[in-house]
PDB file of N, CA and C in Angstrom:
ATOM      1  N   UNK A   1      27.137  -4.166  15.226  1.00  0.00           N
ATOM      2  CA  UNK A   1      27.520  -3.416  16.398  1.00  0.00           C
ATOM      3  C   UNK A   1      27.054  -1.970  16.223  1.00  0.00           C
ATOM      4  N   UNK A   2      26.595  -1.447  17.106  1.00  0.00           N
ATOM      5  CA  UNK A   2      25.903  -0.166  17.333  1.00  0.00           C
ATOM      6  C   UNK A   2      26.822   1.013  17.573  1.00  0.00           C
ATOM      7  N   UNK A   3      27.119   2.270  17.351  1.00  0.00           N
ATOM      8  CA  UNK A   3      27.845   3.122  17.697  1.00  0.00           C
ATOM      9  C   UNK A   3      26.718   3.538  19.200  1.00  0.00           C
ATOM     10  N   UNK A   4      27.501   4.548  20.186  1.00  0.00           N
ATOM     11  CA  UNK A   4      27.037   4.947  21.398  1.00  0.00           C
ATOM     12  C   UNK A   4      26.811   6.254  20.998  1.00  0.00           C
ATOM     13  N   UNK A   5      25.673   6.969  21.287  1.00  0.00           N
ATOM     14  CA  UNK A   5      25.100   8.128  20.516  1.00  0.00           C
ATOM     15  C   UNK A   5      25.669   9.058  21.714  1.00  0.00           C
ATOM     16  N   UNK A   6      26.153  10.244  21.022  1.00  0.00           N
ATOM     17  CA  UNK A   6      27.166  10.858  21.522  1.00  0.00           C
ATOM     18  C   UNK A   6      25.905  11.751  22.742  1.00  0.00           C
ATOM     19  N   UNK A   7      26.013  11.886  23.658  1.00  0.00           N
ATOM     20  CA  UNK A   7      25.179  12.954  24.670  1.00  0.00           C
ATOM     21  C   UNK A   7      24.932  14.223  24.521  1.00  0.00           C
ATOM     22  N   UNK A   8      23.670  15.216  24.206  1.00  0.00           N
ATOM     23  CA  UNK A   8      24.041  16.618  23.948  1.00  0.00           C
ATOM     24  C   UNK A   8      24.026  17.013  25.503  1.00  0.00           C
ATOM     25  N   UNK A   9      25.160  17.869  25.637  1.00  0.00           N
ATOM     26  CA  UNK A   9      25.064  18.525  26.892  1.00  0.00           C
ATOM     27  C   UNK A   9      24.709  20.546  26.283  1.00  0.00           C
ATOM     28  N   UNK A  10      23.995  20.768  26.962  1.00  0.00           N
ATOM     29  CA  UNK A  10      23.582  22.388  26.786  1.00  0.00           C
ATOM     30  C   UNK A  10      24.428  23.029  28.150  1.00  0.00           C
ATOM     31  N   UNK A  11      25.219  24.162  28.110  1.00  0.00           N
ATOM     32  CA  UNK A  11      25.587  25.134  29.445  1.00  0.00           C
ATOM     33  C   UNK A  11      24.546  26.009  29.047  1.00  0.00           C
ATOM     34  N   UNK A  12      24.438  27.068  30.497  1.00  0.00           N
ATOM     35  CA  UNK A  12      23.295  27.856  30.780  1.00  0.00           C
ATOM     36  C   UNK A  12      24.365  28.672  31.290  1.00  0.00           C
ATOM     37  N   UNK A  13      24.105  29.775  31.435  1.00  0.00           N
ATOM     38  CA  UNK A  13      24.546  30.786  32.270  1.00  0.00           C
ATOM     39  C   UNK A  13      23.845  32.032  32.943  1.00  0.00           C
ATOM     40  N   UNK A  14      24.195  31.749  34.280  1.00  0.00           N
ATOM     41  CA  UNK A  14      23.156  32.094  35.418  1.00  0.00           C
ATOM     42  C   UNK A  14      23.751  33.557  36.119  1.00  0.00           C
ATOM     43  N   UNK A  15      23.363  34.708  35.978  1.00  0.00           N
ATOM     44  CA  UNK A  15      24.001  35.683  36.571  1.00  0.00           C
ATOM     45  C   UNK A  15      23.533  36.040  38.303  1.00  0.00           C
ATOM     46  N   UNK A  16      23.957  36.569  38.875  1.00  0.00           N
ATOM     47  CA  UNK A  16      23.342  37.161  40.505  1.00  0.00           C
ATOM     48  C   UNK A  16      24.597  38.382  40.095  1.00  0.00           C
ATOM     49  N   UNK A  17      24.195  39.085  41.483  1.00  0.00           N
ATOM     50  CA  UNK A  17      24.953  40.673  41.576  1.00  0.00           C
ATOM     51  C   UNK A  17      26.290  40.521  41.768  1.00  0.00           C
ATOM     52  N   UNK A  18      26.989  39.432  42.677  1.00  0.00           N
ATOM     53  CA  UNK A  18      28.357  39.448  42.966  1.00  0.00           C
ATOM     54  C   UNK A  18      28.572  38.133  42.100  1.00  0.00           C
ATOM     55  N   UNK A  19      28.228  37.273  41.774  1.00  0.00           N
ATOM     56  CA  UNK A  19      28.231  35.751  41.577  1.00  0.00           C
ATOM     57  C   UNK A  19      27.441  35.383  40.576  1.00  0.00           C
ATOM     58  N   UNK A  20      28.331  34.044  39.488  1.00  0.00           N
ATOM     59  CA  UNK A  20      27.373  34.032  38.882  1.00  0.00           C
ATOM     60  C   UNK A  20      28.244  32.584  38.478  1.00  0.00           C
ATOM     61  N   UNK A  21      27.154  31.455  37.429  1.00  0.00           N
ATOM     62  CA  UNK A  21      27.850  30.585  37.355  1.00  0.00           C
ATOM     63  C   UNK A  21      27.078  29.563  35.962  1.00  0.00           C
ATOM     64  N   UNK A  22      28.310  28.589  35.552  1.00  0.00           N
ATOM     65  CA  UNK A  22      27.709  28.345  34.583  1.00  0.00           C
ATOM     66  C   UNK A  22      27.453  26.311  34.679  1.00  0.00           C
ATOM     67  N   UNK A  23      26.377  26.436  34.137  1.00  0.00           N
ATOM     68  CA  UNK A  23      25.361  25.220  34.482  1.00  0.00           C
ATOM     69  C   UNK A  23      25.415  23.947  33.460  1.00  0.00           C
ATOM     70  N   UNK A  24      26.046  23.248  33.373  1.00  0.00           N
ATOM     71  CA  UNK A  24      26.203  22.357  32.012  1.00  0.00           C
ATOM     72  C   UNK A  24      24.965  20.436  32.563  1.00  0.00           C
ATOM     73  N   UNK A  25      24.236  20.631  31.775  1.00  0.00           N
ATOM     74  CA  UNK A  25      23.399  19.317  31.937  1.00  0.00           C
ATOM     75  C   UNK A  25      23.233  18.702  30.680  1.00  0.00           C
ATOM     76  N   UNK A  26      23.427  17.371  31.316  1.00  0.00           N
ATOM     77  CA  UNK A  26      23.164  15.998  29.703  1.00  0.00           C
ATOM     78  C   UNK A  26      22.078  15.823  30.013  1.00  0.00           C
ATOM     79  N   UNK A  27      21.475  15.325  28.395  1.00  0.00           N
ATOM     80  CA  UNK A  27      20.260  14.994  28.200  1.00  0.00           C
ATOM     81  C   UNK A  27      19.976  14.029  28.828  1.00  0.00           C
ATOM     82  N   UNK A  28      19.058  13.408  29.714  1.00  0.00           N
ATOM     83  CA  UNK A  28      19.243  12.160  30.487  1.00  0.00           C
ATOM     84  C   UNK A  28      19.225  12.063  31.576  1.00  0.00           C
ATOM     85  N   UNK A  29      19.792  13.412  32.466  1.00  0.00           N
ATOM     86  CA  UNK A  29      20.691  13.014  33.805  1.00  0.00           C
ATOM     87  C   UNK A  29      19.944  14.595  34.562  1.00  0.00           C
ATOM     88  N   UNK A  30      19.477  13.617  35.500  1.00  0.00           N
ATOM     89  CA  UNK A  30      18.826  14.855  36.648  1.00  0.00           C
ATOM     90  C   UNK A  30      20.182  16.164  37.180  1.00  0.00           C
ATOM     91  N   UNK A  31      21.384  15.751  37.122  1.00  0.00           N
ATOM     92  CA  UNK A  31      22.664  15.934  38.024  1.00  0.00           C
ATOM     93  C   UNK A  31      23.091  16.975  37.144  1.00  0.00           C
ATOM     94  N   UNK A  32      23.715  17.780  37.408  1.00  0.00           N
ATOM     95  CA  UNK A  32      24.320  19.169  37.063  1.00  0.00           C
ATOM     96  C   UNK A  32      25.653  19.057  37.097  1.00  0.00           C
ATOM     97  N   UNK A  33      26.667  19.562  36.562  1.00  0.00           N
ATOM     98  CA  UNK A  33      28.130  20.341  36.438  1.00  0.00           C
ATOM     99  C   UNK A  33      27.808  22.000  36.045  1.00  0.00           C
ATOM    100  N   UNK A  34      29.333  22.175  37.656  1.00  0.00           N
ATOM    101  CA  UNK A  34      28.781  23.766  36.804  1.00  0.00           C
ATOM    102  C   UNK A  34      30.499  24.357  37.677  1.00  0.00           C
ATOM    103  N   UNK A  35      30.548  25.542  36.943  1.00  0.00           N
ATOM    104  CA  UNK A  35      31.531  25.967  37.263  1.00  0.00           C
ATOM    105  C   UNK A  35      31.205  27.536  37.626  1.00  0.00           C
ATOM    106  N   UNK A  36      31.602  28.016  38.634  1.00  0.00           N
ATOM    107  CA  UNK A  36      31.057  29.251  39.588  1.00  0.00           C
ATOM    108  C   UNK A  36      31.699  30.105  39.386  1.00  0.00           C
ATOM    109  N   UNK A  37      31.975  31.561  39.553  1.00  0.00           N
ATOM    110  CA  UNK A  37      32.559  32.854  39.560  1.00  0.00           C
ATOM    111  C   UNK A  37      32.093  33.811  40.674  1.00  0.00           C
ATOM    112  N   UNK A  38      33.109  34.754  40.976  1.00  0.00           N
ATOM    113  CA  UNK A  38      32.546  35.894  41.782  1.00  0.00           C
ATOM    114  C   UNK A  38      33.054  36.640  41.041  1.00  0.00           C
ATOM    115  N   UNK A  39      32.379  37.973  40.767  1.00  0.00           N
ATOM    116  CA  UNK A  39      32.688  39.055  39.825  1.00  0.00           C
ATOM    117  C   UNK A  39      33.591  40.028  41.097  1.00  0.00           C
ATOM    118  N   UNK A  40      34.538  40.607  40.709  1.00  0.00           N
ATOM    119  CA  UNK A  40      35.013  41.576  40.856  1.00  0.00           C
ATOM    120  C   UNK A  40      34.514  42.605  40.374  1.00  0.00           C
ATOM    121  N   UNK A  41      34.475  42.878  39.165  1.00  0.00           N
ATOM    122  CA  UNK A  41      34.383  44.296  38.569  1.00  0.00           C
ATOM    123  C   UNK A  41      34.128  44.043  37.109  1.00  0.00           C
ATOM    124  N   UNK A  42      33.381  44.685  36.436  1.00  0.00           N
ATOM    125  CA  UNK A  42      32.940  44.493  35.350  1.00  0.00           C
ATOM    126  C   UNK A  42      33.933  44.087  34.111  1.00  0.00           C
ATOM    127  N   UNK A  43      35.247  43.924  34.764  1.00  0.00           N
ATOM    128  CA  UNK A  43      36.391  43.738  33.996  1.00  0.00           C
ATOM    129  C   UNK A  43      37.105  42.797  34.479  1.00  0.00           C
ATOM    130  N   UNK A  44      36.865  42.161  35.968  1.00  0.00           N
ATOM    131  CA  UNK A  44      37.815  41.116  36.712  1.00  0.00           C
ATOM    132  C   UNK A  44      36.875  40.212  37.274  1.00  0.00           C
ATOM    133  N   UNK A  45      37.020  38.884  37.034  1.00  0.00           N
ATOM    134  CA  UNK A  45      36.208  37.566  37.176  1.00  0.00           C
ATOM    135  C   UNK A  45      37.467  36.576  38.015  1.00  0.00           C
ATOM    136  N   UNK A  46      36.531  36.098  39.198  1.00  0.00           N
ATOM    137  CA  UNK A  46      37.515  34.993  39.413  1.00  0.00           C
ATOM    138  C   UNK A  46      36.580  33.672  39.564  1.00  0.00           C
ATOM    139  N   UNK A  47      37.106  32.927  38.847  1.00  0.00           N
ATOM    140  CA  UNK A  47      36.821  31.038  38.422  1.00  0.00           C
ATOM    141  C   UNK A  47      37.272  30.530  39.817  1.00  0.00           C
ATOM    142  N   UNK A  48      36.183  30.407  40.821  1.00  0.00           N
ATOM    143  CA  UNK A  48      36.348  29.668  41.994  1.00  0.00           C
ATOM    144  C   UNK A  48      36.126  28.285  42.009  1.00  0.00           C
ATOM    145  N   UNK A  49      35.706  27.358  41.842  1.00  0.00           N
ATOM    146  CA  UNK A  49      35.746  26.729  41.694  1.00  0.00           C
ATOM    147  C   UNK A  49      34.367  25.466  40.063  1.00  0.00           C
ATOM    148  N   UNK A  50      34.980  24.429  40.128  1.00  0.00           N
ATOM    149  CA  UNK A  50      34.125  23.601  39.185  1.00  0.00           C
ATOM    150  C   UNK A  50      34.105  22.406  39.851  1.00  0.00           C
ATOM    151  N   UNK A  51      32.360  21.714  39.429  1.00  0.00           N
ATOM    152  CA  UNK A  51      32.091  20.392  39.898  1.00  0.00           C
ATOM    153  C   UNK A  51      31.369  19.527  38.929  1.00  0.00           C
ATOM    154  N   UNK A  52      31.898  18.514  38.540  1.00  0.00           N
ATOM    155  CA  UNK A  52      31.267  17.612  37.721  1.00  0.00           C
ATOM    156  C   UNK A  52      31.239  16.151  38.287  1.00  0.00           C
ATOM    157  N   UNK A  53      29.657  16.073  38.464  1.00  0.00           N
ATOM    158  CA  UNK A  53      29.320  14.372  39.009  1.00  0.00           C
ATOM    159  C   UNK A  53      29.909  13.471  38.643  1.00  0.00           C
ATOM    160  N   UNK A  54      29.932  12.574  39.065  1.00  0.00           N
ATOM    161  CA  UNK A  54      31.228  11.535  39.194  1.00  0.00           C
ATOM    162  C   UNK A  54      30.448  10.632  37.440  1.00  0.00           C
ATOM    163  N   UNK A  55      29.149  10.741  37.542  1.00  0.00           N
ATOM    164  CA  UNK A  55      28.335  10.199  36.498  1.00  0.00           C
ATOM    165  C   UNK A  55      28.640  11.039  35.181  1.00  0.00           C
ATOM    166  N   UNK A  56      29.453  11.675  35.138  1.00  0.00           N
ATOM    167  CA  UNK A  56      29.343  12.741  34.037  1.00  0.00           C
ATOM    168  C   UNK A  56      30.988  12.468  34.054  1.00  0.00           C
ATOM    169  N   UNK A  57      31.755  11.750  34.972  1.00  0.00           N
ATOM    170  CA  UNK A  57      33.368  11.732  34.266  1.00  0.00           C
ATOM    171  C   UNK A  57      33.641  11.337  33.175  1.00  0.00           C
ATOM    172  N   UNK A  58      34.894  12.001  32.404  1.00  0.00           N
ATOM    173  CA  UNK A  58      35.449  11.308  31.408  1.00  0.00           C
ATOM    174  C   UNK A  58      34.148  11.967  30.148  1.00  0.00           C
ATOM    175  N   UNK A  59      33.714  13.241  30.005  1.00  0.00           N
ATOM    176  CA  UNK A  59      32.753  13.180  29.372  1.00  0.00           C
ATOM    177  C   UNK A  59      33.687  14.807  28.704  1.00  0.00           C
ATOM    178  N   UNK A  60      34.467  15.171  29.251  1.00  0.00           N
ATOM    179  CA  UNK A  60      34.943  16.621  28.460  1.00  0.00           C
ATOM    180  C   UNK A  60      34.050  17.597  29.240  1.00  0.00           C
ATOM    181  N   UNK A  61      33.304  17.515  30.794  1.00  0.00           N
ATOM    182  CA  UNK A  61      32.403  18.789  30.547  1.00  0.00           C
ATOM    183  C   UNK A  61      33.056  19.588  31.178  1.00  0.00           C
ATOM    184  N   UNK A  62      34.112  19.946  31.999  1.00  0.00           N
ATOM    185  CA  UNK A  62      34.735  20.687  32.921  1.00  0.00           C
ATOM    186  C   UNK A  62      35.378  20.937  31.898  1.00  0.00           C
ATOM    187  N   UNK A  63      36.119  21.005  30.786  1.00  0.00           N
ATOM    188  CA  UNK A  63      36.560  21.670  29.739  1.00  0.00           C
ATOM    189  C   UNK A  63      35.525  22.295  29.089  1.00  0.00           C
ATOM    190  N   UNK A  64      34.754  21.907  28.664  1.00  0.00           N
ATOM    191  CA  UNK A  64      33.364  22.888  27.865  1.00  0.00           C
ATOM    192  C   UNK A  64      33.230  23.548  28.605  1.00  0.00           C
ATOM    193  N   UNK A  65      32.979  23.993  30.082  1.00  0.00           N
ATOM    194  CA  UNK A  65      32.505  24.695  30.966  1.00  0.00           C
ATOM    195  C   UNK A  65      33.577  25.539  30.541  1.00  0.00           C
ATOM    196  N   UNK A  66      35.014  25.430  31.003  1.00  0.00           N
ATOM    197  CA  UNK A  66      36.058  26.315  30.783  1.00  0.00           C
ATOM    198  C   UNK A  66      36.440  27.049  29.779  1.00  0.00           C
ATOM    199  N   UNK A  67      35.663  26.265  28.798  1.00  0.00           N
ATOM    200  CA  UNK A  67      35.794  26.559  27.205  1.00  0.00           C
ATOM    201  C   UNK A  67      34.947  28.141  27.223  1.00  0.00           C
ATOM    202  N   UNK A  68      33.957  27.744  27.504  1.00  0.00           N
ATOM    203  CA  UNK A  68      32.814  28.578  27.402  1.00  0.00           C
ATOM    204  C   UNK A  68      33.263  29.761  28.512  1.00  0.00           C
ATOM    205  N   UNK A  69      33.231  29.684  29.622  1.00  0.00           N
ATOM    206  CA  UNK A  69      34.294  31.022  30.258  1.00  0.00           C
ATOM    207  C   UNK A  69      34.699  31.599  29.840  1.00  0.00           C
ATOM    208  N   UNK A  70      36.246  31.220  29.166  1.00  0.00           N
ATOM    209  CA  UNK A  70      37.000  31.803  28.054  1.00  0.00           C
ATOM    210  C   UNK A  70      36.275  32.035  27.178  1.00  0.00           C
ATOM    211  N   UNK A  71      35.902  32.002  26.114  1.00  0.00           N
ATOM    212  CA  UNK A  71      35.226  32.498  25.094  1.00  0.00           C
ATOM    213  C   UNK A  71      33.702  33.921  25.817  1.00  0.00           C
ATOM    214  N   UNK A  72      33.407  33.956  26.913  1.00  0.00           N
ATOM    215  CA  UNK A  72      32.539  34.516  27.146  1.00  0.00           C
ATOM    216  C   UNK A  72      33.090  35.952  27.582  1.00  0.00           C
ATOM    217  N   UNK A  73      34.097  35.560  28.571  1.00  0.00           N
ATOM    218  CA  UNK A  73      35.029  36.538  29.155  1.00  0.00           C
ATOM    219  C   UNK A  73      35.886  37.308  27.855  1.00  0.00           C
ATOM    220  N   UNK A  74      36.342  36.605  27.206  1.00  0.00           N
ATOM    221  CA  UNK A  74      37.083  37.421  26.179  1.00  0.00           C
ATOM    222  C   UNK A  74      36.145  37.906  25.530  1.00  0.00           C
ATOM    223  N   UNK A  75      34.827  37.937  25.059  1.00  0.00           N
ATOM    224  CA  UNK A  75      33.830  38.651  23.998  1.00  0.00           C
ATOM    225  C   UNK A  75      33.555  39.623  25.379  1.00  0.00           C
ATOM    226  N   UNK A  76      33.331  39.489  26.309  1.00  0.00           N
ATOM    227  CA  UNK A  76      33.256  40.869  27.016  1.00  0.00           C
ATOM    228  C   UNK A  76      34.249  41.659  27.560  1.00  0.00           C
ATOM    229  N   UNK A  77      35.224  41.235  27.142  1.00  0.00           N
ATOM    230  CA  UNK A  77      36.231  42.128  27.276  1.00  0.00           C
ATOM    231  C   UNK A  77      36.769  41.707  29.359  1.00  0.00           C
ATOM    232  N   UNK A  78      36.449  40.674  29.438  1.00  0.00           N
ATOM    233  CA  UNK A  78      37.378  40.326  31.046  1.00  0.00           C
ATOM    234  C   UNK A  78      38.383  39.963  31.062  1.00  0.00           C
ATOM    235  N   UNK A  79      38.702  39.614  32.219  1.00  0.00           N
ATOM    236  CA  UNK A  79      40.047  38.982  32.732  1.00  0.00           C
ATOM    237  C   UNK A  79      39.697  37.722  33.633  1.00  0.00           C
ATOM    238  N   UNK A  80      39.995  36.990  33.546  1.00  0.00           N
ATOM    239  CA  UNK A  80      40.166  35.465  34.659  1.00  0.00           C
ATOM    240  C   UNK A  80      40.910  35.251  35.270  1.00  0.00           C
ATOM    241  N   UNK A  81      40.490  35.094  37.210  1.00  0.00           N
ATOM    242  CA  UNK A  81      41.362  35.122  37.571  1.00  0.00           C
ATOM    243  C   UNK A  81      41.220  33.574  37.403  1.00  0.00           C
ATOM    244  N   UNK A  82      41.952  32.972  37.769  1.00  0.00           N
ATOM    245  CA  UNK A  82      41.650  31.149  37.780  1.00  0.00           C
ATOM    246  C   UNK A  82      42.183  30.749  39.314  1.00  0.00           C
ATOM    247  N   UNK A  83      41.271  30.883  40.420  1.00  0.00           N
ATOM    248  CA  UNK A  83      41.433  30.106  41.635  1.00  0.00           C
ATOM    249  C   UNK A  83      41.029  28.471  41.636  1.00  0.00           C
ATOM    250  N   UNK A  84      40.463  28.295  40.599  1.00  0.00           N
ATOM    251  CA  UNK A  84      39.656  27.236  40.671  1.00  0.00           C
ATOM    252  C   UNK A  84      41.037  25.957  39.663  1.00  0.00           C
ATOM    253  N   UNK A  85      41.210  25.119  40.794  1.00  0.00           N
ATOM    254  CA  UNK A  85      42.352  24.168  40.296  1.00  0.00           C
ATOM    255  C   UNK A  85      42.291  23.569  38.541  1.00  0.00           C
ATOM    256  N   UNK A  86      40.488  23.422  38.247  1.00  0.00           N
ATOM    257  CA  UNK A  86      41.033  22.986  37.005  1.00  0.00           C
ATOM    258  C   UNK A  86      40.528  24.121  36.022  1.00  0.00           C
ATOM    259  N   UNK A  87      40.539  25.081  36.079  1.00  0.00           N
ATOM    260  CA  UNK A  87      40.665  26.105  35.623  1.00  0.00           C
ATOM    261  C   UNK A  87      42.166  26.241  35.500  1.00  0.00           C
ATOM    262  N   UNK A  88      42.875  26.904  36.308  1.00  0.00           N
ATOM    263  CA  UNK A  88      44.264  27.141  36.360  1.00  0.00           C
ATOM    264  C   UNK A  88      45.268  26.056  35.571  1.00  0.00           C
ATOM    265  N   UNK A  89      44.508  24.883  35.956  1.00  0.00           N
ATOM    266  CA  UNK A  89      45.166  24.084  34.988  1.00  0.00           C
ATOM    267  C   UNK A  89      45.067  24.004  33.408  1.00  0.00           C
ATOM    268  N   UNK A  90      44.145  24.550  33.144  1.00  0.00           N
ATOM    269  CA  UNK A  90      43.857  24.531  31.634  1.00  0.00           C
ATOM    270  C   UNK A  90      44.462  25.969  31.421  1.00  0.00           C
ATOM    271  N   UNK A  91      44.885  26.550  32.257  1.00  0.00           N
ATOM    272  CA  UNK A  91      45.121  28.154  31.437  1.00  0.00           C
ATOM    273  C   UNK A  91      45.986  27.889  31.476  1.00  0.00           C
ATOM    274  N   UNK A  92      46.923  27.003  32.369  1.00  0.00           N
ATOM    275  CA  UNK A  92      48.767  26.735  32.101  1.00  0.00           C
ATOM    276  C   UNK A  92      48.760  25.898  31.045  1.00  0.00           C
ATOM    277  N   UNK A  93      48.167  24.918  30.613  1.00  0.00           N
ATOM    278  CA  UNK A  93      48.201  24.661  29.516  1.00  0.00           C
ATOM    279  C   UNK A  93      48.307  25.127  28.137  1.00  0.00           C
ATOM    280  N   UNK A  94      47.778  25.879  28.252  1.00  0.00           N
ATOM    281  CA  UNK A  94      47.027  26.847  27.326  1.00  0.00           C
ATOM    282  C   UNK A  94      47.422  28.422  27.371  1.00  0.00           C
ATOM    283  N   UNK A  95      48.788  28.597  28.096  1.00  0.00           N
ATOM    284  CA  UNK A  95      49.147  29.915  28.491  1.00  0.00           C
ATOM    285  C   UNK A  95      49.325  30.570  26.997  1.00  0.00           C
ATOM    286  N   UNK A  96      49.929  30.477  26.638  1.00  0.00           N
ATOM    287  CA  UNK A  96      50.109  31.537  25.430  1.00  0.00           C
ATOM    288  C   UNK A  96      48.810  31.870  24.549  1.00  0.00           C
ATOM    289  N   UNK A  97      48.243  31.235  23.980  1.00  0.00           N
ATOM    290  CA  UNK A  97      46.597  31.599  23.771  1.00  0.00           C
ATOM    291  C   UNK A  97      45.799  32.081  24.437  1.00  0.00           C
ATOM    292  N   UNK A  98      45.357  31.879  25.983  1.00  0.00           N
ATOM    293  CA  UNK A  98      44.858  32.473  26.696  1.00  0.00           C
ATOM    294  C   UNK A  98      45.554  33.303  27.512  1.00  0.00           C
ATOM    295  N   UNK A  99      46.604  34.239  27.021  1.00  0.00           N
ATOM    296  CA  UNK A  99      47.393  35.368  27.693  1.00  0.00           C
ATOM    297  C   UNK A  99      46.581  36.939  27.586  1.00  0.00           C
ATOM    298  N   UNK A 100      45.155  36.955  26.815  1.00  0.00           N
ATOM    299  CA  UNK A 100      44.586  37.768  26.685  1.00  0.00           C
ATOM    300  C   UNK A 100      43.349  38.041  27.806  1.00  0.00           C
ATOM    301  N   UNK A 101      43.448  36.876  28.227  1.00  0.00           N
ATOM    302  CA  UNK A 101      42.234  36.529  29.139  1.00  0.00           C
ATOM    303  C   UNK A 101      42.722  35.666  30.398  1.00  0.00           C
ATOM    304  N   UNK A 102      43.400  35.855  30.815  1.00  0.00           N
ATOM    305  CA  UNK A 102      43.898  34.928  32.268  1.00  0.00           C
ATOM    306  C   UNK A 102      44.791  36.136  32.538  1.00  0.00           C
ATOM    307  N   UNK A 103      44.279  36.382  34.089  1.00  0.00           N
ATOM    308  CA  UNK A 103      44.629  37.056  34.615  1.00  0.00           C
ATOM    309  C   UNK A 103      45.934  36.179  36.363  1.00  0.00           C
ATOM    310  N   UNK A 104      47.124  36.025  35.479  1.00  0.00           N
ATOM    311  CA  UNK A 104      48.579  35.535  36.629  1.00  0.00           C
ATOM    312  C   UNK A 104      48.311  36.243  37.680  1.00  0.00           C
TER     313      UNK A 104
END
């Protein structure tokens, strides 16, 4: 019996002037997940929303995406707002660790 070779997925991150968003693709798959932002201010980010193809469920990438937010936002010193449902949901999860970087 064969093990199932795990998928590398790479995120990208794509800036514009008000907006900017981050791009997660598996090796394999024409189809994109990505999770979007509008900048406020060089200090306030809000997580509008995330989309991951129905072909990509059950794969962890809307957490990596979120993962990577957090970790990006906190090395630059932001705040998150989290409009975006599964965003918000992972920061309530996760409230006391991410109390440095989620912006209630």
């Amino acid at each position: 019996m064969s093990e199932l070779a795990t998928p590398t997925i790479s995120i990208q991150y794509v800036e514009g002037a008000s907006k900017a968003r981050y791009v997660a693709q598996v090796d394999g798959h024409a189809e994109e997940a990505e999770l979007t932002l509008s900048k406020l201010s060089d200090s306030l980010i809000i997580a509008d929303h995330t989309y991951v193809p129905d072909t990509f469920r059950g794969m962890g990438i809307a957490r990596l995406l979120a993962e990577r937010l957090i970790a990006d936002a906190r090395a630059k010193g932001q705040r998150i707002v989290p409009l975006c449902p599964f965003v918000r949901a992972h920061a309530a999860k996760n409230r006391e660790a991410l109390s440095d970087v989620i912006q209630w």
